[in-house]
N, C-alpha and C. Protein backbone atom coordinates (compact mmCIF):
# COMPACT_ATOMS: atom_id res chain seq x y z
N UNK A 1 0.84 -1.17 0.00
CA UNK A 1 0.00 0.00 0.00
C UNK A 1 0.89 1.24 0.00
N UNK A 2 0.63 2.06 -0.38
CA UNK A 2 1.13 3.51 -0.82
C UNK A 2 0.44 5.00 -0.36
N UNK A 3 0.75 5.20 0.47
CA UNK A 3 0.18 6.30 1.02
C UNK A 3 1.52 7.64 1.26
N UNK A 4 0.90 8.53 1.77
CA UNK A 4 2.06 9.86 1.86
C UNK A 4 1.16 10.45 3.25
N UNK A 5 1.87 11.35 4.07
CA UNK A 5 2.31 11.53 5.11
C UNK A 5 2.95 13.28 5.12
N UNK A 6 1.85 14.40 5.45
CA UNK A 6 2.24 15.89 5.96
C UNK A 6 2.69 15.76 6.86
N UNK A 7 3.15 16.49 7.30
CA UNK A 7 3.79 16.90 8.79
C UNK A 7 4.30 18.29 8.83
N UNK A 8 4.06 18.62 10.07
CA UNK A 8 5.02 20.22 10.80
C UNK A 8 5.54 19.24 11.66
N UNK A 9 6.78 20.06 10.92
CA UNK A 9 8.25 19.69 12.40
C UNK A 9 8.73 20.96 12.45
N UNK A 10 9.16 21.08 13.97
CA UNK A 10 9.92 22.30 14.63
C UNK A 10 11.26 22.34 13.76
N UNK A 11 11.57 23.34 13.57
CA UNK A 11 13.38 23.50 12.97
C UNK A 11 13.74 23.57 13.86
N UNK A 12 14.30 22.08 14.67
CA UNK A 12 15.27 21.82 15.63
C UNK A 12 16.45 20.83 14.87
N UNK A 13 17.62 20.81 15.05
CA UNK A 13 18.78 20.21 14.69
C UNK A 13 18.04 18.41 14.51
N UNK A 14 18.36 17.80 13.95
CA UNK A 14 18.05 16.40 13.56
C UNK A 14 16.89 15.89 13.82
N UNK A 15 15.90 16.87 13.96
CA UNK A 15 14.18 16.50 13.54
C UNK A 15 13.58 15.53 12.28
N UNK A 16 14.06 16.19 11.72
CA UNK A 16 13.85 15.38 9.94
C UNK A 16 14.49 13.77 10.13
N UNK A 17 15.41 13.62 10.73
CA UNK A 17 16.08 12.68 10.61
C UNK A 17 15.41 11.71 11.74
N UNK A 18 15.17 12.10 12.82
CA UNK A 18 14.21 11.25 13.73
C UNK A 18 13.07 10.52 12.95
N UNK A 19 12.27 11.71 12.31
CA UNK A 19 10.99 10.95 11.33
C UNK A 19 11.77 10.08 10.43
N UNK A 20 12.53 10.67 9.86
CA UNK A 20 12.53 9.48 8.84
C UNK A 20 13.01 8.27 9.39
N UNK A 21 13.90 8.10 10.49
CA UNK A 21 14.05 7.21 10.87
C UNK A 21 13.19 5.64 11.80
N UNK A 22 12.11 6.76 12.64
CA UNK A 22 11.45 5.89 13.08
C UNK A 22 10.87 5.15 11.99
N UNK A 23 10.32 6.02 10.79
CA UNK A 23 9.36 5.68 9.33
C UNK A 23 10.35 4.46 9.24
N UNK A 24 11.39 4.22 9.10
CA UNK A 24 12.46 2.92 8.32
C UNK A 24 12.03 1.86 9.89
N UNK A 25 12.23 2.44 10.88
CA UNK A 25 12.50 1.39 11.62
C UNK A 25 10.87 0.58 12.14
N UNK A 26 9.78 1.10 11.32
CA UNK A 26 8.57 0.82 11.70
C UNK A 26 8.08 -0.33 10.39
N UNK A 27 8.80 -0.06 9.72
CA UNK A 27 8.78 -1.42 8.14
C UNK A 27 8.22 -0.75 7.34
N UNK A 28 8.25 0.63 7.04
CA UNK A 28 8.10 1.45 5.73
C UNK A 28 9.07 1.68 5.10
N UNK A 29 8.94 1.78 3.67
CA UNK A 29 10.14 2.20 2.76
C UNK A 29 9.66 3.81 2.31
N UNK A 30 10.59 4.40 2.65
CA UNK A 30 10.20 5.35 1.86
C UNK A 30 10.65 6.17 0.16
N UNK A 31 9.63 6.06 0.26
CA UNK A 31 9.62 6.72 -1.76
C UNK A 31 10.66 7.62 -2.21
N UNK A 32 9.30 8.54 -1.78
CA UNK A 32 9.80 10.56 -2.04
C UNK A 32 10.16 11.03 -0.81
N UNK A 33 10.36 12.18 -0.41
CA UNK A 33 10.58 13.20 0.36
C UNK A 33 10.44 14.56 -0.01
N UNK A 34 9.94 14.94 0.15
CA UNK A 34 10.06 17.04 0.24
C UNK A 34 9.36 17.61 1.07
N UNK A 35 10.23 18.41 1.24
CA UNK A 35 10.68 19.59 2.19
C UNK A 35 10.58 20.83 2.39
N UNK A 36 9.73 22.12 2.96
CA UNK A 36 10.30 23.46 2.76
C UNK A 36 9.94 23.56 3.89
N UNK A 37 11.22 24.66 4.05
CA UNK A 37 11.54 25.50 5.40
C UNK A 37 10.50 26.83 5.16
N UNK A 38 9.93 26.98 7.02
CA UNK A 38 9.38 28.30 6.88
C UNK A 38 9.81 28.76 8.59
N UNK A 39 9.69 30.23 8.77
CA UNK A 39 10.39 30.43 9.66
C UNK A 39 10.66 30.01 11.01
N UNK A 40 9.77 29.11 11.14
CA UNK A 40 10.14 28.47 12.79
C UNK A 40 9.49 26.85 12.52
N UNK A 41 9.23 26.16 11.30
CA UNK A 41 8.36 24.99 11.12
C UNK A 41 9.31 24.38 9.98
N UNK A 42 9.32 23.01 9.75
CA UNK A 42 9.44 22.26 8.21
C UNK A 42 8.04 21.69 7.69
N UNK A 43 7.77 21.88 6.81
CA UNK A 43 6.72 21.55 6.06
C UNK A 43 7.02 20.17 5.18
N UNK A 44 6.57 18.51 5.68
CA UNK A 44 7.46 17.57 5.40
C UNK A 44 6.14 17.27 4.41
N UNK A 45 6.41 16.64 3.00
CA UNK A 45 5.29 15.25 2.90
C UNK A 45 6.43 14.35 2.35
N UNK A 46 6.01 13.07 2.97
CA UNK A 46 7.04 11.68 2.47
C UNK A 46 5.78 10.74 2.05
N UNK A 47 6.39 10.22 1.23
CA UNK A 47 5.30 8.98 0.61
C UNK A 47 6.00 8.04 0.92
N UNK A 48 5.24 7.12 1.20
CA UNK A 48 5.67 5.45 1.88
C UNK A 48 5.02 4.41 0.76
N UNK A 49 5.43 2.89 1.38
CA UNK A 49 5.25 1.67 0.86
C UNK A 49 5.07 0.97 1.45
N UNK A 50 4.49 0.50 1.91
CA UNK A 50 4.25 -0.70 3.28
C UNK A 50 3.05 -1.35 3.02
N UNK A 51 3.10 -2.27 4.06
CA UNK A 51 1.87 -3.19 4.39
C UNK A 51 1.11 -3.36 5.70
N UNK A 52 2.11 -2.24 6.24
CA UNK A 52 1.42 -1.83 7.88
C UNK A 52 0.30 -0.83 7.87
N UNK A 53 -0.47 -1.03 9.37
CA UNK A 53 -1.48 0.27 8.94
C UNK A 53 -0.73 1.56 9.55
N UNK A 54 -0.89 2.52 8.36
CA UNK A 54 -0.86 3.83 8.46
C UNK A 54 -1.34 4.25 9.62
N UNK A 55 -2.34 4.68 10.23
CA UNK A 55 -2.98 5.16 11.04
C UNK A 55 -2.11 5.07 12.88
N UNK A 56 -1.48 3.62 12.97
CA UNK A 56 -0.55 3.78 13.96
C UNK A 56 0.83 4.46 13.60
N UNK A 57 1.44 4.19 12.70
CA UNK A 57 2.34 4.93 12.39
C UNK A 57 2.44 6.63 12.54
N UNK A 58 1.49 6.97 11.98
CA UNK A 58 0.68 8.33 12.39
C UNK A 58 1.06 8.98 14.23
N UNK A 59 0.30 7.73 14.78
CA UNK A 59 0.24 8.02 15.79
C UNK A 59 1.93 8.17 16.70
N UNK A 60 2.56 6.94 16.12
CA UNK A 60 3.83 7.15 16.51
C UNK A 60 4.90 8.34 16.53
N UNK A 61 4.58 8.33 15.12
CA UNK A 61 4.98 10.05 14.84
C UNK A 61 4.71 10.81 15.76
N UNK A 62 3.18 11.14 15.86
CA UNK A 62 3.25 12.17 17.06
C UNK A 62 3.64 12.05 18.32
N UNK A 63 4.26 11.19 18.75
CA UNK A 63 4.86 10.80 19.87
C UNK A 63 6.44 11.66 20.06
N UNK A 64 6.86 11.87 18.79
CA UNK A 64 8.30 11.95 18.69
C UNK A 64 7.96 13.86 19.44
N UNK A 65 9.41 14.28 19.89
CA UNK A 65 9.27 16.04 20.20
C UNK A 65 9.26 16.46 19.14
N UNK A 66 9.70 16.86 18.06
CA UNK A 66 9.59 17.71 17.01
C UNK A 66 8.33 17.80 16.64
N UNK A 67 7.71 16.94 16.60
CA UNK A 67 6.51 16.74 15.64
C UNK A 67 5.46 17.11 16.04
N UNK A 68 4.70 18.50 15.26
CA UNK A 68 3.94 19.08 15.40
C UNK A 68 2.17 18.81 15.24
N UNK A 69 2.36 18.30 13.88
CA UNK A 69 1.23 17.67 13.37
C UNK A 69 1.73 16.25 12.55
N UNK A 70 0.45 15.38 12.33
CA UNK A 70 0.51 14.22 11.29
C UNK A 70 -0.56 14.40 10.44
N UNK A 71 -1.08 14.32 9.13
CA UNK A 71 -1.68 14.36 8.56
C UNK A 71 -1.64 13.43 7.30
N UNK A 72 -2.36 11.96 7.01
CA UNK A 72 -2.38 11.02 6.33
C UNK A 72 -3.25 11.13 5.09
N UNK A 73 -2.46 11.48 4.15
CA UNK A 73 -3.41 11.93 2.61
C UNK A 73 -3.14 10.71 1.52
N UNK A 74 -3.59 10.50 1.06
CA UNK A 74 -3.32 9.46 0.11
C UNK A 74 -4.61 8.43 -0.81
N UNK A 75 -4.83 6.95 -0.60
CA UNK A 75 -5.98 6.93 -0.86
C UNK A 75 -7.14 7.14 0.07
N UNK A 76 -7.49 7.42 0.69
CA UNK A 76 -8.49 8.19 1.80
C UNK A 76 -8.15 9.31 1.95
N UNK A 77 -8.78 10.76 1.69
CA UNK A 77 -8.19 11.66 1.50
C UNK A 77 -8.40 12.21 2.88
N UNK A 78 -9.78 11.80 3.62
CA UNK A 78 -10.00 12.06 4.71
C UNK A 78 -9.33 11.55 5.85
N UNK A 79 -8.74 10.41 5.51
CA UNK A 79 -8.46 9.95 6.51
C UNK A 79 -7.30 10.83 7.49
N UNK A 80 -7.18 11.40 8.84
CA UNK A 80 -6.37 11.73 9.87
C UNK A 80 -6.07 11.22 10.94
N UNK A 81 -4.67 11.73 11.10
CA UNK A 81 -4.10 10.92 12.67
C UNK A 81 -4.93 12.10 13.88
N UNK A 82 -5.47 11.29 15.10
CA UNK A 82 -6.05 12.07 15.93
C UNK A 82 -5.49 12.53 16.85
């Protein structure tokens, strides 16, 4: 399954790299990546590949400090992390 993944992360030193990392260490591959900086936030979407459900992953994310929001767009457009 193929889904993608918004996020606000704080511009703190190795934020980006936390997400992507938990994302690898949770059994997602990831695709794409992009990125833009705005003055105190990163504006992330990554697209994934997996066979896990999205929706915990989501949740994991927001667990991490940087991470501001999760937002799961893809085939369910509605679908969000709560």
């Amino acid at each position: 399954m193929t889904c993608s993944l918004e996020l606000a992360l704080d511009r703190a030193e190795g934020a980006l790299l936390r997400v992507l990392g938990t994302i690898e260490r949770r059994g997602w591959n990831v695709v794409a990546v992009n990125a833009a900086t705005h003055a105190d936030a990163y504006a992330v979407r990554v697209t994934l590949d997996g066979a896990r459900d999205a929706q915990i992953l989501c949740r994991q994310l927001e667990r991490l400090v940087d991470v501001r929001q999760v937002r799961l767009v893809g085939a369910d457009e509605a679908a969000r992390c709560a």
